[in-house]
N, C-alpha and C. Protein backbone atom coordinates (compact mmCIF):
# COMPACT_ATOMS: atom_id res chain seq x y z
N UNK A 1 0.86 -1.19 0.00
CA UNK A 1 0.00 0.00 0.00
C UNK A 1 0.89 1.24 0.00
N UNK A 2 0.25 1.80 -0.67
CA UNK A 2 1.33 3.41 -0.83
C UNK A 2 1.22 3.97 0.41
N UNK A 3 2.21 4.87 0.78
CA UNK A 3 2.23 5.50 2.35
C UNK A 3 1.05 7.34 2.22
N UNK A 4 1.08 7.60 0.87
CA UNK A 4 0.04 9.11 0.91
C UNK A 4 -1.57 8.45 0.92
N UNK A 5 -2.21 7.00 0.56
CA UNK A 5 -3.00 6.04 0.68
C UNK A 5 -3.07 6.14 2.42
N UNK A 6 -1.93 5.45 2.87
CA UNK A 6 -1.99 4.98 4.41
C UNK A 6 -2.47 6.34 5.11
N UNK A 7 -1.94 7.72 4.87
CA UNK A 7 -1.86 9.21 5.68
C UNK A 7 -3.77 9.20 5.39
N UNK A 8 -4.13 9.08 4.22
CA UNK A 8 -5.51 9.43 4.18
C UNK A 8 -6.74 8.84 4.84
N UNK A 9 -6.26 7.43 4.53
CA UNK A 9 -6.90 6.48 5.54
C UNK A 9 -7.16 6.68 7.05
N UNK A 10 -5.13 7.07 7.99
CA UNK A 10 -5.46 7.86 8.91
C UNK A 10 -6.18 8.79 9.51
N UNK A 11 -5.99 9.84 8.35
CA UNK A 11 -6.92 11.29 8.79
C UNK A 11 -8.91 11.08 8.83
N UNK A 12 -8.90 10.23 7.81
CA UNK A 12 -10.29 9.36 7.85
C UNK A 12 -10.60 9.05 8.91
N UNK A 13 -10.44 7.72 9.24
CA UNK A 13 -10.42 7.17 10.83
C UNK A 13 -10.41 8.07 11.24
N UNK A 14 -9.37 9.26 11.85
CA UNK A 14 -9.16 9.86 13.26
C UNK A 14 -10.44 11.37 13.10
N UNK A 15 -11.11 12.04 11.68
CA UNK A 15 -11.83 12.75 11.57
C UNK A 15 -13.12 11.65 12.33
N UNK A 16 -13.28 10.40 11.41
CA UNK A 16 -15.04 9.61 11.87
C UNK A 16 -14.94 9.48 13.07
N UNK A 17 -13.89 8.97 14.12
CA UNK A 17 -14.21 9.06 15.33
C UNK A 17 -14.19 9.87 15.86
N UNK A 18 -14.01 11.02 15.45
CA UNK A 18 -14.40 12.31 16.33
C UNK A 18 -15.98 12.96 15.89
N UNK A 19 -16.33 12.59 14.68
CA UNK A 19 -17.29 13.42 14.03
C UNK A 19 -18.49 12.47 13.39
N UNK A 20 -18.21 11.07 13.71
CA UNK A 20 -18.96 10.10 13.11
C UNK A 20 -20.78 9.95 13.80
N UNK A 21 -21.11 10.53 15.05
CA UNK A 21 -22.47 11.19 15.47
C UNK A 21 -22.66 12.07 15.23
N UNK A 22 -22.28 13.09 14.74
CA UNK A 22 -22.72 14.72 14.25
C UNK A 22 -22.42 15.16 12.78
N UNK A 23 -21.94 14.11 12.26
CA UNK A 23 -21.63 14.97 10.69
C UNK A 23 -21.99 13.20 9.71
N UNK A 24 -22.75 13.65 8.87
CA UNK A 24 -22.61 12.73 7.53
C UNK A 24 -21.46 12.77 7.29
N UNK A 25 -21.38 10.75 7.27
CA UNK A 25 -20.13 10.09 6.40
C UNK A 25 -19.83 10.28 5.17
N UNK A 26 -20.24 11.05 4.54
CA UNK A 26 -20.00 11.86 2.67
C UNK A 26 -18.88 12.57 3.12
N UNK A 27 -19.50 13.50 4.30
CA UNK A 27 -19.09 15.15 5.10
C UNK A 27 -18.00 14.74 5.63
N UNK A 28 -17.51 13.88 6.19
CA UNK A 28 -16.62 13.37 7.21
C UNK A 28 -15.33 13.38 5.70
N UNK A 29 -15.51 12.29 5.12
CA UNK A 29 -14.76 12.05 4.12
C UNK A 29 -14.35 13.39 3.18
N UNK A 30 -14.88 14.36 3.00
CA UNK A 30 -14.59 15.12 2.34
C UNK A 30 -13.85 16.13 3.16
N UNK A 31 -14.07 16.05 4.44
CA UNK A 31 -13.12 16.75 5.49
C UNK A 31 -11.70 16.44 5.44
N UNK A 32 -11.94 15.00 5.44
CA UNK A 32 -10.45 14.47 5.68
C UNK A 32 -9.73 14.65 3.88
N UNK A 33 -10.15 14.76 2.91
CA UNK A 33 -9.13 14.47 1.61
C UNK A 33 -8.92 16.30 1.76
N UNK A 34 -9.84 16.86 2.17
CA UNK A 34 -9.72 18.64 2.56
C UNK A 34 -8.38 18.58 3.14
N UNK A 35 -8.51 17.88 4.19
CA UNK A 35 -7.40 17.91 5.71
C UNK A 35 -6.21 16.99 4.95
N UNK A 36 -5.75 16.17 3.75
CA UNK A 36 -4.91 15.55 3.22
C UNK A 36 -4.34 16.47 2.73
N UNK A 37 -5.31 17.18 1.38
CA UNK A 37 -4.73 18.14 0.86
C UNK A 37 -3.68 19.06 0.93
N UNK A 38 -4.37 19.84 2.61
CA UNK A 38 -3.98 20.51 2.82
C UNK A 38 -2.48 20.52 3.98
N UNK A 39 -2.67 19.24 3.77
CA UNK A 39 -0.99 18.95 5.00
C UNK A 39 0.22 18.15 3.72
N UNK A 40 -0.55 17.65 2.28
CA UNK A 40 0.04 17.26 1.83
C UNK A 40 1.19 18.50 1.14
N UNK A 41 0.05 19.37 0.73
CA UNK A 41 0.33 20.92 -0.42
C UNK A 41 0.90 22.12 0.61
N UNK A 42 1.11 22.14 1.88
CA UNK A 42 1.19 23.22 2.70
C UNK A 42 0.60 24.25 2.32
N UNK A 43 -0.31 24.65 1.31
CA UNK A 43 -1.12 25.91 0.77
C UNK A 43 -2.99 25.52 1.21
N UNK A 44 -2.99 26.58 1.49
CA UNK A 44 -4.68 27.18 1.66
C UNK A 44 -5.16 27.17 0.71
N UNK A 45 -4.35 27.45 -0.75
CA UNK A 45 -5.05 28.04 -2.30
C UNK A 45 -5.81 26.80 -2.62
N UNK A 46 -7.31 26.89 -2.77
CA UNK A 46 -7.93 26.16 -3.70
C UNK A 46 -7.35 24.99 -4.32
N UNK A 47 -6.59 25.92 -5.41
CA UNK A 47 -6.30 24.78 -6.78
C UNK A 47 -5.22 23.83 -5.98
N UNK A 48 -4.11 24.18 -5.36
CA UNK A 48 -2.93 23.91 -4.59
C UNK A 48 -3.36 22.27 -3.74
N UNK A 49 -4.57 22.93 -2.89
CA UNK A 49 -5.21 22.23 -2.36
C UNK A 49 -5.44 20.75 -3.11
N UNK A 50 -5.98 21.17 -3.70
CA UNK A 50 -6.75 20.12 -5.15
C UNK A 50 -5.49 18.88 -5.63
N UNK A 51 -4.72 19.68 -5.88
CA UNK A 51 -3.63 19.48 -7.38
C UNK A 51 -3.19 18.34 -5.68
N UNK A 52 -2.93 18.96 -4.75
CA UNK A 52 -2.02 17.91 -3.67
C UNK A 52 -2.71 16.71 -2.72
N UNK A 53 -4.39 16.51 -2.83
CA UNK A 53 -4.80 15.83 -2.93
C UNK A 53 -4.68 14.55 -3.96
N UNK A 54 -5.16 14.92 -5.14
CA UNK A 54 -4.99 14.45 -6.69
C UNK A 54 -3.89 13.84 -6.06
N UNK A 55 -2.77 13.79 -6.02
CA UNK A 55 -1.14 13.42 -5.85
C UNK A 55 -1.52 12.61 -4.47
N UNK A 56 -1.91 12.90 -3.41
CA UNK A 56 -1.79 11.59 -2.49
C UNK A 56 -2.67 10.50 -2.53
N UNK A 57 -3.73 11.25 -3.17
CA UNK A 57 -4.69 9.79 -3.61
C UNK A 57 -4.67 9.24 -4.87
N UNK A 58 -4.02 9.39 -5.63
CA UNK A 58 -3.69 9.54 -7.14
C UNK A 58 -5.00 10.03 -8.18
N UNK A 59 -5.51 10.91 -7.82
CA UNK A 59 -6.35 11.34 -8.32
C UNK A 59 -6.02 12.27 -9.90
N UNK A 60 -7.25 12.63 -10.27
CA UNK A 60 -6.60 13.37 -11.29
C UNK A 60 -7.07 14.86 -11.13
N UNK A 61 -6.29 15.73 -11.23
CA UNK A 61 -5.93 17.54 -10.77
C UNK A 61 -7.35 18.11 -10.74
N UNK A 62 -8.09 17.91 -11.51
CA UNK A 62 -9.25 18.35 -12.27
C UNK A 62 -10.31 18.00 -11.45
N UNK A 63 -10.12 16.56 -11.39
CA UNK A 63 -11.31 16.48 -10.18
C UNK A 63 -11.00 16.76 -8.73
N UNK A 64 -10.08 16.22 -8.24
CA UNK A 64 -9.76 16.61 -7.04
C UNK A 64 -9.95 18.08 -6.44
N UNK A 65 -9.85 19.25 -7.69
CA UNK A 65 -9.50 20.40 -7.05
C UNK A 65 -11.44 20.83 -6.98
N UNK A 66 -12.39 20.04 -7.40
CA UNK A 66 -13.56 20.10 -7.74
C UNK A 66 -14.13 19.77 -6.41
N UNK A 67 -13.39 18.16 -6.13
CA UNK A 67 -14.00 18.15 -4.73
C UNK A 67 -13.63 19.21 -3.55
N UNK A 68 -12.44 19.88 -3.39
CA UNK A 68 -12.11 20.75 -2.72
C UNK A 68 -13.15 22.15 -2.82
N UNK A 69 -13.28 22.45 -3.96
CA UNK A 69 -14.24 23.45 -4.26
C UNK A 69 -15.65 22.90 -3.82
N UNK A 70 -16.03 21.89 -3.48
CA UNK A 70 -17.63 21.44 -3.70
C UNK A 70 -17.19 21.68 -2.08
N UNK A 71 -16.47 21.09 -1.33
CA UNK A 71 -16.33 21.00 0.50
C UNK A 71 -16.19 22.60 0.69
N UNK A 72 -15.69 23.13 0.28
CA UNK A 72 -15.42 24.87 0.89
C UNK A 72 -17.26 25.10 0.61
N UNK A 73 -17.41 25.39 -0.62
CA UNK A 73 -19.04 26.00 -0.65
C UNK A 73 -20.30 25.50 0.15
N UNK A 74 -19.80 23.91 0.60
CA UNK A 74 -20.82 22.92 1.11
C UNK A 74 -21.35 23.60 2.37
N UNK A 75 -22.84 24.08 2.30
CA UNK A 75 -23.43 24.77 3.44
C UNK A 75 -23.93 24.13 4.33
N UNK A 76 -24.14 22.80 4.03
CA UNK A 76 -24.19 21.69 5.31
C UNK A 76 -22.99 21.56 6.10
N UNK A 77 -21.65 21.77 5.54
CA UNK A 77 -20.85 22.25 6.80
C UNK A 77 -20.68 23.18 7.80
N UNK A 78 -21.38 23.26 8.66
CA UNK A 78 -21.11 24.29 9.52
C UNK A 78 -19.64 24.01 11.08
N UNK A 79 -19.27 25.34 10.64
CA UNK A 79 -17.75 24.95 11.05
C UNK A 79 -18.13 24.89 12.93
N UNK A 80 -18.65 25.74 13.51
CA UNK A 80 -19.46 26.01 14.51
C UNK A 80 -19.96 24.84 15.07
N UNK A 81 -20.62 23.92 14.11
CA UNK A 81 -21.32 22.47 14.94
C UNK A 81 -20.58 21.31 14.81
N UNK A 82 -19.31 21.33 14.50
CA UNK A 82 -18.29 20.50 14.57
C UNK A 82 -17.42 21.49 15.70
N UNK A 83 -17.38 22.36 16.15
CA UNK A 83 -16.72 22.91 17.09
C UNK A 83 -16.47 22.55 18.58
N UNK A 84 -17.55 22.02 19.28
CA UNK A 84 -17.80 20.74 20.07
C UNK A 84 -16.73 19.87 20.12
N UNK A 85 -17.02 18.73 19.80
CA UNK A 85 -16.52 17.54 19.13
C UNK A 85 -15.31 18.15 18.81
N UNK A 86 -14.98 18.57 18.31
CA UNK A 86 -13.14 18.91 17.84
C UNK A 86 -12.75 19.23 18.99
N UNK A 87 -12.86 20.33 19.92
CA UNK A 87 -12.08 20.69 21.27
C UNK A 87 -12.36 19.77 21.78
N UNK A 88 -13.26 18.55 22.47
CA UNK A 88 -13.09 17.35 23.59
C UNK A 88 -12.42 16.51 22.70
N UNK A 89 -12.18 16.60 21.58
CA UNK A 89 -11.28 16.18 21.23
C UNK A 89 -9.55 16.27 21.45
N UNK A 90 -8.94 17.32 21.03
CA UNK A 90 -8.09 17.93 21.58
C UNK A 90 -7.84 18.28 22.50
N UNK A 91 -8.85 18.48 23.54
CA UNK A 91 -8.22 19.04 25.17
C UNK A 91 -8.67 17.51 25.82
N UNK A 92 -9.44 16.85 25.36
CA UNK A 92 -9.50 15.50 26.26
C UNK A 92 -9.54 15.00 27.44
N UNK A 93 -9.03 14.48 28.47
CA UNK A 93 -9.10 14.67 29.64
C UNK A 93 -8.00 15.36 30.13
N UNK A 94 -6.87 16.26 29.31
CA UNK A 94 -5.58 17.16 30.07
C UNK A 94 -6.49 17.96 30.82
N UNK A 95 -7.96 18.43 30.37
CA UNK A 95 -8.46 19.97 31.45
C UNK A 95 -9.26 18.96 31.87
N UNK A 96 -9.62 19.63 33.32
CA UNK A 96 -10.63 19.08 33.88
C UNK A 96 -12.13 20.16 33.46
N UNK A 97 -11.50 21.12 33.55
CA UNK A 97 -12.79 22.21 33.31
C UNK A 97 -12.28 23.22 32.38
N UNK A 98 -12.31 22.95 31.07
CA UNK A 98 -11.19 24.01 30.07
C UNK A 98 -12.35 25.05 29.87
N UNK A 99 -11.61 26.07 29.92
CA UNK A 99 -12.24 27.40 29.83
C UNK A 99 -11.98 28.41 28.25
N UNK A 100 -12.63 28.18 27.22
CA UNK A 100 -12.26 29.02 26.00
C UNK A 100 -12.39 30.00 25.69
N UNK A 101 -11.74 31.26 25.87
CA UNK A 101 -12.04 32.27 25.70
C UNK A 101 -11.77 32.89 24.12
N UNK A 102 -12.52 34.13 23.76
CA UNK A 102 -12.67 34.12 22.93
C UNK A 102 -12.55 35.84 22.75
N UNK A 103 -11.45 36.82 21.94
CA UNK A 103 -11.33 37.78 21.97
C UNK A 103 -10.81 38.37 20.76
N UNK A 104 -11.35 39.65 20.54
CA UNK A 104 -10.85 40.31 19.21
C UNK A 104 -9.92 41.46 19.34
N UNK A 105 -8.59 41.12 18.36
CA UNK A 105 -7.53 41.91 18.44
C UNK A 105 -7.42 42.70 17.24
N UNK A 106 -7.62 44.48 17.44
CA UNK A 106 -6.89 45.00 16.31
C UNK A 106 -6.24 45.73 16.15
N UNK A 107 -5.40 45.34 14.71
CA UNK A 107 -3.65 45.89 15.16
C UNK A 107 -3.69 46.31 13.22
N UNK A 108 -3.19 47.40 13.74
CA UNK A 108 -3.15 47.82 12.04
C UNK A 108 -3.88 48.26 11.13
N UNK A 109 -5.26 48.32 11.75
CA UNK A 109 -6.73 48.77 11.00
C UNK A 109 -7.04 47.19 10.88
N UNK A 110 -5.85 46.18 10.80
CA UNK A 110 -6.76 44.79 10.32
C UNK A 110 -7.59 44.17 11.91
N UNK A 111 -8.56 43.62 11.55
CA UNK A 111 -9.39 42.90 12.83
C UNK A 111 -8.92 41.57 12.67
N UNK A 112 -9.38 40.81 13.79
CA UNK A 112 -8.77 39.28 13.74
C UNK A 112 -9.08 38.70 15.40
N UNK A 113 -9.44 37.81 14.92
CA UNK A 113 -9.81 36.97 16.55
C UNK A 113 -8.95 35.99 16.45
N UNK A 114 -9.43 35.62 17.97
CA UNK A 114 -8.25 34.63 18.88
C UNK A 114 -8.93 33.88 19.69
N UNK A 115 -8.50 32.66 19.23
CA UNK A 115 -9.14 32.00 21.11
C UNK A 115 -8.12 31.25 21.74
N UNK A 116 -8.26 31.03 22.75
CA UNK A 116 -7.74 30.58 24.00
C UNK A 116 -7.90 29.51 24.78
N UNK A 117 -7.00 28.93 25.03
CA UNK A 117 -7.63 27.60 25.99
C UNK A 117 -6.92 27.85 27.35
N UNK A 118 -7.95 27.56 28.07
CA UNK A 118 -6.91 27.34 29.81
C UNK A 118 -7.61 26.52 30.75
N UNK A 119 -7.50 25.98 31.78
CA UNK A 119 -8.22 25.33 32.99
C UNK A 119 -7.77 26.23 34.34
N UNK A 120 -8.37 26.82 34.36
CA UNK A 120 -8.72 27.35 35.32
C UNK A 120 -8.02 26.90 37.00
N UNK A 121 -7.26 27.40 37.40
CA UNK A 121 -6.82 26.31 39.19
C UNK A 121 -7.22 27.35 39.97
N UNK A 122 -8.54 27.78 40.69
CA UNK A 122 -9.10 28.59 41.59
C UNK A 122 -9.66 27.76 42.84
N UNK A 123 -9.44 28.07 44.23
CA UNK A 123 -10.01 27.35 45.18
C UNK A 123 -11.13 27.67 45.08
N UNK A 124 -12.24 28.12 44.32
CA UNK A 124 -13.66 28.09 44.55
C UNK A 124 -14.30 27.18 43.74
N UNK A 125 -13.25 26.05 44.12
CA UNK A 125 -14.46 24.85 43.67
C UNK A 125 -14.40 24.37 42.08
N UNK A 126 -13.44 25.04 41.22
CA UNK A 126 -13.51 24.48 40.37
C UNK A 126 -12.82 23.32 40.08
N UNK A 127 -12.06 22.74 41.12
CA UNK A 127 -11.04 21.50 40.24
C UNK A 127 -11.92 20.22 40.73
């Protein structure tokens, strides 16, 4: 088995068990060749995206960069209701009570948010 085969397979698996009760298995899958793409191509760009998919799954440029385009526009993804599920994912049991904050910084005329993770160590009861 080819090893850019084996990486996709991975990201598969490790997206469905995080997302396999809240998101259609179409949705899931198109997350993860998204999430291939984009660790394969190190670029955000669309086509980039596409073209470096195509290449780990041996796809061909044309379609691949199609499915990338069909997952960005797809309005059944909402990034927000996978937002859940992704942080107990990632913070897992390290917090006992993780606290996310959420704040907007602007520097330069440009705007831009930030969030934050922490657990909280206060004697009033939170640990």
């Amino acid at each position: 088995m080819n090893h850019p085969i084996k990486h996709v397979e991975f990201v598969q698996k490790y997206l469905d068990g995080i997302f396999a009760e809240d998101v259609h298995a179409k949705r899931v899958m198109s997350l993860a060749n998204g999430a291939v793409g984009v660790m394969t191509g190190a670029s955000l760009a669309v086509s980039m995206i596409g073209q470096s998919l195509a290449q780990a799954r041996g796809l061909l440029s044309k379609h691949a960069i199609k499915q990338v385009d069909r997952l960005l526009s797809n309005e059944g993804i909402v990034v927000w209701d996978m937002f859940a599920p992704w942080v107990a994912e990632v913070v897992g049991a390290r917090l006992s009570h993780p606290l996310v904050c959420s704040f907007c910084l602007r520097r330069d005329g440009i705007d831009g948010e930030n969030l934050g993770l922490a657990s909280p160590r206060f004697s009033d009861g939170w640990d």
